[in-house]
Protein backbone atom coordinates (compact mmCIF):
# COMPACT_ATOMS: atom_id res chain seq x y z
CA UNK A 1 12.35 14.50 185.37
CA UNK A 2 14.56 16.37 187.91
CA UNK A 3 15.41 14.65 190.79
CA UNK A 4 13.77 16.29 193.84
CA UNK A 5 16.48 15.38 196.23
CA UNK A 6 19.11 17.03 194.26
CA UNK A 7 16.62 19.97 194.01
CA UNK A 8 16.80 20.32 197.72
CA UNK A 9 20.98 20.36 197.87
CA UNK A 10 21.17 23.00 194.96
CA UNK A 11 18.28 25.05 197.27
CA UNK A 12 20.46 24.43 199.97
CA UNK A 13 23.83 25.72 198.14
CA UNK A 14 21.63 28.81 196.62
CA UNK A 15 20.61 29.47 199.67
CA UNK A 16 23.36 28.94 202.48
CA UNK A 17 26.01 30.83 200.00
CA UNK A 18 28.40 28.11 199.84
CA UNK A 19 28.85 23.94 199.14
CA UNK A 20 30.60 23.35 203.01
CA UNK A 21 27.92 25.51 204.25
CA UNK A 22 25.13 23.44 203.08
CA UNK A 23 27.32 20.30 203.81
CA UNK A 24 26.84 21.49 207.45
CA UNK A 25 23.00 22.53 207.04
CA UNK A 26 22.37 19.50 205.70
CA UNK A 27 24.60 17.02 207.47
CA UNK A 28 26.08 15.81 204.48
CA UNK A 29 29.83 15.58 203.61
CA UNK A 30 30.83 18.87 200.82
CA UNK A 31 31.73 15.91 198.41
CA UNK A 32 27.86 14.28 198.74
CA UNK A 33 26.79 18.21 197.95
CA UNK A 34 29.40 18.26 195.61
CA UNK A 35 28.00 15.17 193.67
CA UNK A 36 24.84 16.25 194.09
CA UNK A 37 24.79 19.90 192.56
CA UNK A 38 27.40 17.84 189.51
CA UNK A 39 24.58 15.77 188.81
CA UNK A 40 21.84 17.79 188.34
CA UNK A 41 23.87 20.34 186.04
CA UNK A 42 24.01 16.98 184.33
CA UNK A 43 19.94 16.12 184.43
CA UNK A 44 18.85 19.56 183.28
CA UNK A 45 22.83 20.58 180.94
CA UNK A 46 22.53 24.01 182.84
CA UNK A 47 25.75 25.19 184.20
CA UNK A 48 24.18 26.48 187.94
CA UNK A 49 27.57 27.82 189.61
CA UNK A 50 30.72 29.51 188.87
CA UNK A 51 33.82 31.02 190.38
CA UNK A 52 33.43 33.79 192.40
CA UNK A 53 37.17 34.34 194.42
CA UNK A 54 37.56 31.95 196.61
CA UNK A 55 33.95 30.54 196.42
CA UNK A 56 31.16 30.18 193.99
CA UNK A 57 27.82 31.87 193.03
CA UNK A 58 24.91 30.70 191.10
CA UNK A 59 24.57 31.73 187.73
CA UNK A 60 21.44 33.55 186.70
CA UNK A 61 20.02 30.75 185.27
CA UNK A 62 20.66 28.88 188.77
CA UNK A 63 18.59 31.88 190.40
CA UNK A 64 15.75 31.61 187.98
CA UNK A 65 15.94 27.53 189.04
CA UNK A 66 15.96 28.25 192.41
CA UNK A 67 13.06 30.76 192.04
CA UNK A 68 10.76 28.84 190.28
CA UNK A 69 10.79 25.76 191.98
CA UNK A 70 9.57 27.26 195.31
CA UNK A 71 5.80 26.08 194.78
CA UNK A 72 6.94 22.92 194.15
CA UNK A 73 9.03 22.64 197.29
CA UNK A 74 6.04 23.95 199.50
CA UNK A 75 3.70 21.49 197.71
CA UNK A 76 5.95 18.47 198.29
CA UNK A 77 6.10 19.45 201.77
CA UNK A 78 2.67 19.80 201.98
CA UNK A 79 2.11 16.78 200.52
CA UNK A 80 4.75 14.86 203.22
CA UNK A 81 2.67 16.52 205.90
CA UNK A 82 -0.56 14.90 204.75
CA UNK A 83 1.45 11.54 204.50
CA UNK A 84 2.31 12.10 207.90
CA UNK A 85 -1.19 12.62 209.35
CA UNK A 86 -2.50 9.86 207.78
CA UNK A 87 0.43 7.54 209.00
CA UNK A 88 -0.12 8.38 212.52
CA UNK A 89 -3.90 7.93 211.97
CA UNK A 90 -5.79 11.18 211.26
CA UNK A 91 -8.96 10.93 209.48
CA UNK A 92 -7.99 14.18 206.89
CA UNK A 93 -6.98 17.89 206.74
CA UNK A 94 -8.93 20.87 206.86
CA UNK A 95 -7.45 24.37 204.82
CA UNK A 96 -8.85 27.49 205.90
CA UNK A 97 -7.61 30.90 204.55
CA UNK A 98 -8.78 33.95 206.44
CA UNK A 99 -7.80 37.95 206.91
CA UNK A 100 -6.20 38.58 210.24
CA UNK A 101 -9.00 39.85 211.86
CA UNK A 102 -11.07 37.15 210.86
CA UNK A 103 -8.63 34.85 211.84
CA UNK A 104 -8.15 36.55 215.30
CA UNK A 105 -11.60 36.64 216.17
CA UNK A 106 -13.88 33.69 214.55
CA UNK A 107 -11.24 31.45 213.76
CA UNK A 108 -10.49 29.89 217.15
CA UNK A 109 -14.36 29.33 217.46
CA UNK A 110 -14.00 27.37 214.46
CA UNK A 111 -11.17 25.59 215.78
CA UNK A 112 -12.80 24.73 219.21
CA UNK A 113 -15.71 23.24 217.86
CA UNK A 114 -14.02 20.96 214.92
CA UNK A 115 -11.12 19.79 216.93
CA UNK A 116 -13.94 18.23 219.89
CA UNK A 117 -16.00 17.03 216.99
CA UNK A 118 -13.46 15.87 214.46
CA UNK A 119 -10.64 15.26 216.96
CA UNK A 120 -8.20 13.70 214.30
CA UNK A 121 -8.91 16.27 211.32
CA UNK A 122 -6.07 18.22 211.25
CA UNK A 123 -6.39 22.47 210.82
CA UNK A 124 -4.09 23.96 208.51
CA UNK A 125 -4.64 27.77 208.65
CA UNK A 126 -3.19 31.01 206.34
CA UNK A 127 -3.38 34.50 205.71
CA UNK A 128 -4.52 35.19 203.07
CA UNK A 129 -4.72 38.66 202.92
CA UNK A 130 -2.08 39.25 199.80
CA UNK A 131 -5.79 38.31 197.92
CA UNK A 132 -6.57 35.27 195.33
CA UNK A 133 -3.09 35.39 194.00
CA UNK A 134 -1.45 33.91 196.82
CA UNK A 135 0.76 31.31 196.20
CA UNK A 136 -1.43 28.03 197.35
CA UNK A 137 -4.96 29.42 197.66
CA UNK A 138 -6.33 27.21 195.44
CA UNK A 139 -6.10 24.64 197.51
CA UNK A 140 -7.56 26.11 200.40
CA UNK A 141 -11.24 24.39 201.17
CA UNK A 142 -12.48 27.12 203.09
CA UNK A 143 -11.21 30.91 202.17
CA UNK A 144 -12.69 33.76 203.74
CA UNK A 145 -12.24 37.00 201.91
CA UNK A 146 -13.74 40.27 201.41
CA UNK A 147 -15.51 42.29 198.90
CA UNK A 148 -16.64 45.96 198.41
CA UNK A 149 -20.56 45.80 199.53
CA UNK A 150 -21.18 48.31 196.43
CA UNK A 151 -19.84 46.56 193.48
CA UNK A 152 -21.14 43.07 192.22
CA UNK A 153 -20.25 39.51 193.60
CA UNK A 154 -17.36 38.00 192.54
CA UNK A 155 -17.23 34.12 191.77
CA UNK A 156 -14.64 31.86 192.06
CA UNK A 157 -14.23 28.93 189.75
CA UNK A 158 -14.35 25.84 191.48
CA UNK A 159 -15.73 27.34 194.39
CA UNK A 160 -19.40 28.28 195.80
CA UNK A 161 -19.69 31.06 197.50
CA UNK A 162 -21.41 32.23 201.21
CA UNK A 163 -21.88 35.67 202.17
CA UNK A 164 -21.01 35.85 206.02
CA UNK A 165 -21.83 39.58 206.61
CA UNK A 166 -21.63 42.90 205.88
CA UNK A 167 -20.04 45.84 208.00
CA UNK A 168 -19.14 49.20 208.12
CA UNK A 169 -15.84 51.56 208.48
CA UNK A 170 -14.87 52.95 211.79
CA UNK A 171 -11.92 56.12 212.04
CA UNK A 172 -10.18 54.99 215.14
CA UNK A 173 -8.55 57.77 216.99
CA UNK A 174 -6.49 58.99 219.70
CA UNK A 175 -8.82 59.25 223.18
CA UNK A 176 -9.87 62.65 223.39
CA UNK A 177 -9.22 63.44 219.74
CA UNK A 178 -11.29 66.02 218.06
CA UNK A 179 -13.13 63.72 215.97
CA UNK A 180 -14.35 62.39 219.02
CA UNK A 181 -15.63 64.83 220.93
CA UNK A 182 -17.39 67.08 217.86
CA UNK A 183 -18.90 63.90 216.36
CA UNK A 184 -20.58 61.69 218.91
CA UNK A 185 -21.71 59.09 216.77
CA UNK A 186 -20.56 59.21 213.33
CA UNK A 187 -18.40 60.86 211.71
CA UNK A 188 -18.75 62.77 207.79
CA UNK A 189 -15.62 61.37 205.52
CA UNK A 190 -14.82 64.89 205.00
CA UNK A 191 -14.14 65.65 208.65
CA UNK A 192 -10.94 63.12 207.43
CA UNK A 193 -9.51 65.83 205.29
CA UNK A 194 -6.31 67.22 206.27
CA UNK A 195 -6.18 64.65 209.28
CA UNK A 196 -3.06 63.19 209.90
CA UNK A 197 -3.84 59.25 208.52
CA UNK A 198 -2.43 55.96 209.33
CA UNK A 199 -2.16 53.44 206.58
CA UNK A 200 -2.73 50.03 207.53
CA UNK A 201 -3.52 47.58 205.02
CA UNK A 202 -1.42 46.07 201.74
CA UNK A 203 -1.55 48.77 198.90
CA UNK A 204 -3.78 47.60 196.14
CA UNK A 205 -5.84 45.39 198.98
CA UNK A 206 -9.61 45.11 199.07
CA UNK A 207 -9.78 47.71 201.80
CA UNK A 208 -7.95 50.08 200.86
CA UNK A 209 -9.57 50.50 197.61
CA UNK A 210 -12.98 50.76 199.32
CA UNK A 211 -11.43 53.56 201.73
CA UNK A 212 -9.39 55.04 198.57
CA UNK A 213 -13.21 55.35 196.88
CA UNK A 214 -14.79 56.53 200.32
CA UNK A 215 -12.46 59.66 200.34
CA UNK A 216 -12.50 60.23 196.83
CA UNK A 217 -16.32 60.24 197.14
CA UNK A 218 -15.66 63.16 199.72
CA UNK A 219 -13.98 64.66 197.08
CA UNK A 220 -10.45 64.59 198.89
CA UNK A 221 -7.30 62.25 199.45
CA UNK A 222 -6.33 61.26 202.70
CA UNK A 223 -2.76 62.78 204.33
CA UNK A 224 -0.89 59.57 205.27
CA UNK A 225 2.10 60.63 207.80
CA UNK A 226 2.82 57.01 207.92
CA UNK A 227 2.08 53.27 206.59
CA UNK A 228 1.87 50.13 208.54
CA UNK A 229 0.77 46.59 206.47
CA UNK A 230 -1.54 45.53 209.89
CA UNK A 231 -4.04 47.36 212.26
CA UNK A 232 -2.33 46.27 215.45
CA UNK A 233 0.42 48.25 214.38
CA UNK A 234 -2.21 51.32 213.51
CA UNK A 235 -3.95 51.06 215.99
CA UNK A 236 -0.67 51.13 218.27
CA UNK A 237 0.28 54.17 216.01
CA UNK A 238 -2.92 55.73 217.11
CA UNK A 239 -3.11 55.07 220.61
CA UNK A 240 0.66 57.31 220.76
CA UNK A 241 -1.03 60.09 219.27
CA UNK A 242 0.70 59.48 215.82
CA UNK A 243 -2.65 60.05 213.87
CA UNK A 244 -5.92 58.53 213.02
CA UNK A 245 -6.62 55.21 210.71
CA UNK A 246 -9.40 53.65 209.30
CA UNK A 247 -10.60 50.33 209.79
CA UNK A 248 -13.80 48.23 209.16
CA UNK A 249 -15.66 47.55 212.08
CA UNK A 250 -14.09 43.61 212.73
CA UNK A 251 -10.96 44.54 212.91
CA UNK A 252 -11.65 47.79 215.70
CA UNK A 253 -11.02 46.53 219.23
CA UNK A 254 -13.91 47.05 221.52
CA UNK A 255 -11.54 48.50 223.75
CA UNK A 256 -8.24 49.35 223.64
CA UNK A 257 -6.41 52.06 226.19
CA UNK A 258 -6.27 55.09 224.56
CA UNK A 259 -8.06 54.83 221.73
CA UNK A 260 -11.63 54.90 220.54
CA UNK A 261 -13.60 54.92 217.24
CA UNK A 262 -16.86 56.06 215.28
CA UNK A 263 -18.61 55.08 213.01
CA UNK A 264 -17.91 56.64 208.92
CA UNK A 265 -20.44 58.32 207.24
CA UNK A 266 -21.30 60.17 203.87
CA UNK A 267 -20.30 58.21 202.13
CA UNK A 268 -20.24 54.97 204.37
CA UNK A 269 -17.21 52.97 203.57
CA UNK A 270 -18.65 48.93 203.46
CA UNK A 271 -17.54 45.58 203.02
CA UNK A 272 -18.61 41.85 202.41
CA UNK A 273 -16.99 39.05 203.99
CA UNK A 274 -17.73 35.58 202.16
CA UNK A 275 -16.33 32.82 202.64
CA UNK A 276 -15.38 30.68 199.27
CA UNK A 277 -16.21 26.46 199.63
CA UNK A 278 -13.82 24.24 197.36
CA UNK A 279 -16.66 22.32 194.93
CA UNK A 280 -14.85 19.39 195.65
CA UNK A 281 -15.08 19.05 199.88
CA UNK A 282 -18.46 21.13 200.08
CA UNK A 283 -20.05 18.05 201.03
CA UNK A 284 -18.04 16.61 203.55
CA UNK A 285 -19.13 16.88 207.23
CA UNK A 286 -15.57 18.85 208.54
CA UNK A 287 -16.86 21.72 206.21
CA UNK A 288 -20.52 21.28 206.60
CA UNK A 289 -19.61 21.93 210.72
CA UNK A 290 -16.87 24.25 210.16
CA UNK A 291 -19.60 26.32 208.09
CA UNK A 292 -22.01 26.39 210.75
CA UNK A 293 -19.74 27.09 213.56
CA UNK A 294 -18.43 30.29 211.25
CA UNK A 295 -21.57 31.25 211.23
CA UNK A 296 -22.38 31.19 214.40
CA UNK A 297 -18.48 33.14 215.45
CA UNK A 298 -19.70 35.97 213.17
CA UNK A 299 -23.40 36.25 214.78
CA UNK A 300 -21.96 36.33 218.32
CA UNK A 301 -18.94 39.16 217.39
CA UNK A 302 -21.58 41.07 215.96
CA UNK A 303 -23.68 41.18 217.99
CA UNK A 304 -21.71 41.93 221.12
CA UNK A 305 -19.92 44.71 219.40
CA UNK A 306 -22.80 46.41 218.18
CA UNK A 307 -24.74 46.29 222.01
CA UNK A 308 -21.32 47.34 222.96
CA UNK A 309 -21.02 50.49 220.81
């Protein structure tokens, strides 16, 4: 068994380059470090620094070390910060995972309403929007994703499964674009082609598959002149006259200066937001509440934005 303090030191070392710089980090003496980093080459008979001039580096089998034990790190911290709650008295913890946009706009809802009802449950909230693999998902309770509306459901072991809603694409472009003033309504995917696009999700994400299929559908391949990993950035991107990007409906502002959107058409783009329920908490009143009061976030949003558009 490796000793978890001595984990943390060589971490430390890895990390801050050198032993008297993680004797300072740490507020330890470089002999304590010393000791420490001696001993666990000792506990696991790996040999995790050598020379290097005046200094040292970790061998590649300290890297590797170093590497794979940063799960366990975040768990044991995780872990401290439960210990922590319940020490100063809190009833439990709540994990919710959620896309930005879902985050941004339902989330604090959500929030509101637990934290007067359940004042000493404690929120813990991600991003989740790297998708299932995330480091830690599993043990979020609540985990709101998304889904392409065309293809089948996807279930989650250990997890039931609530549909929250379903919504469609918007291209969001520059005030005064021509988009905008030739298509009052909605627009045809094809008007798209040869457009100057904005990316503006991860590559290989749940949206931009379902946009990747939308345009292929159209029969062309969208002109990206540039590639930002969030909307705000897009839509900022947008708004100087950079180009146009495409969003789903939640995540286009229902105003924004100088910029404004319509609605995609033939095909039309769609996804499904669900929201995934760990088996083992589904019964508990936090995420019985927190259920209800998602619901209700997502009814209100929609329906604003669509009397507002």
């Amino acid at each position: 068994m490796i000793d978890v303090q001595r984990l943390r030191v060589f971490r430390a070392v890895v990390a801050s380059g050198s032993v008297q710089a993680a004797a300072d980090h740490l507020g330890f003496t470089p002999s304590a470090v010393s000791q420490q980093i001696s001993a666990l080459q000792r506990e696991t008979g790996l040999v995790l620094f050598e020379k290097a001039g005046r200094g040292i580096a970790p061998t590649a089998a300290a890297k590797v070390l170093a590497s794979e034990s940063e799960d366990l790190m975040e768990s044991l911290n995780r872990l401290g910060g439960v210990v922590d709650h319940l020490r100063d008295g809190h009833t439990g913890t709540l994990t919710i995972g959620a896309f930005s946009s879902a985050a941004q706009f339902w989330l604090p809802t959500v929030a509101k309403g637990l934290r007067r009802d359940f004042p000493d449950l404690v929120l813990d909230l991600a991003l989740n929007e790297l998708g299932p693999e995330t480091p830690g998902v599993g043990r979020r309770d609540l985990d709101i994703t998304t889904e392409d509306a065309d293809l089948e459901a996807v279930e989650r072991p250990g997890y039931s499964r609530h549909v929250l809603a379903e919504e469609t694409y918007r291209v969001a472009a520059p005030r005064g674009h021509e988009l905008l003033t030739e298509w009052d309504h909605q627009v045809p995917m094809l008007a798209l082609a040869g457009q100057p696009v904005i990316d503006n999700d991860y590559h290989g994400n749940t949206c931009t598959l379902i946009i990747r299929n939308a345009c292929r559908a159209a029969g062309f391949s969208p002109r990206y002149v540039a590639r930002a990993e969030d909307h705000h950035t897009a839509l900022a991107f947008v708004a100087a006259g950079v180009g146009v990007t495409i969003l789903p409906a939640l995540a286009v502002p229902e105003s924004m200066p100088g910029v404004d959107s319509r609605e995609l058409v033939n095909p039309s783009p769609r996804r499904r937001i669900v929201v995934h329920v760990r088996d083992a908490v589904a019964g508990s009143p936090p995420v019985t509440r927190a259920l209800d009061l998602l619901d209700e976030a997502v009814h209100k949003t929609v329906s604003r934005r669509a009397a507002a558009r």
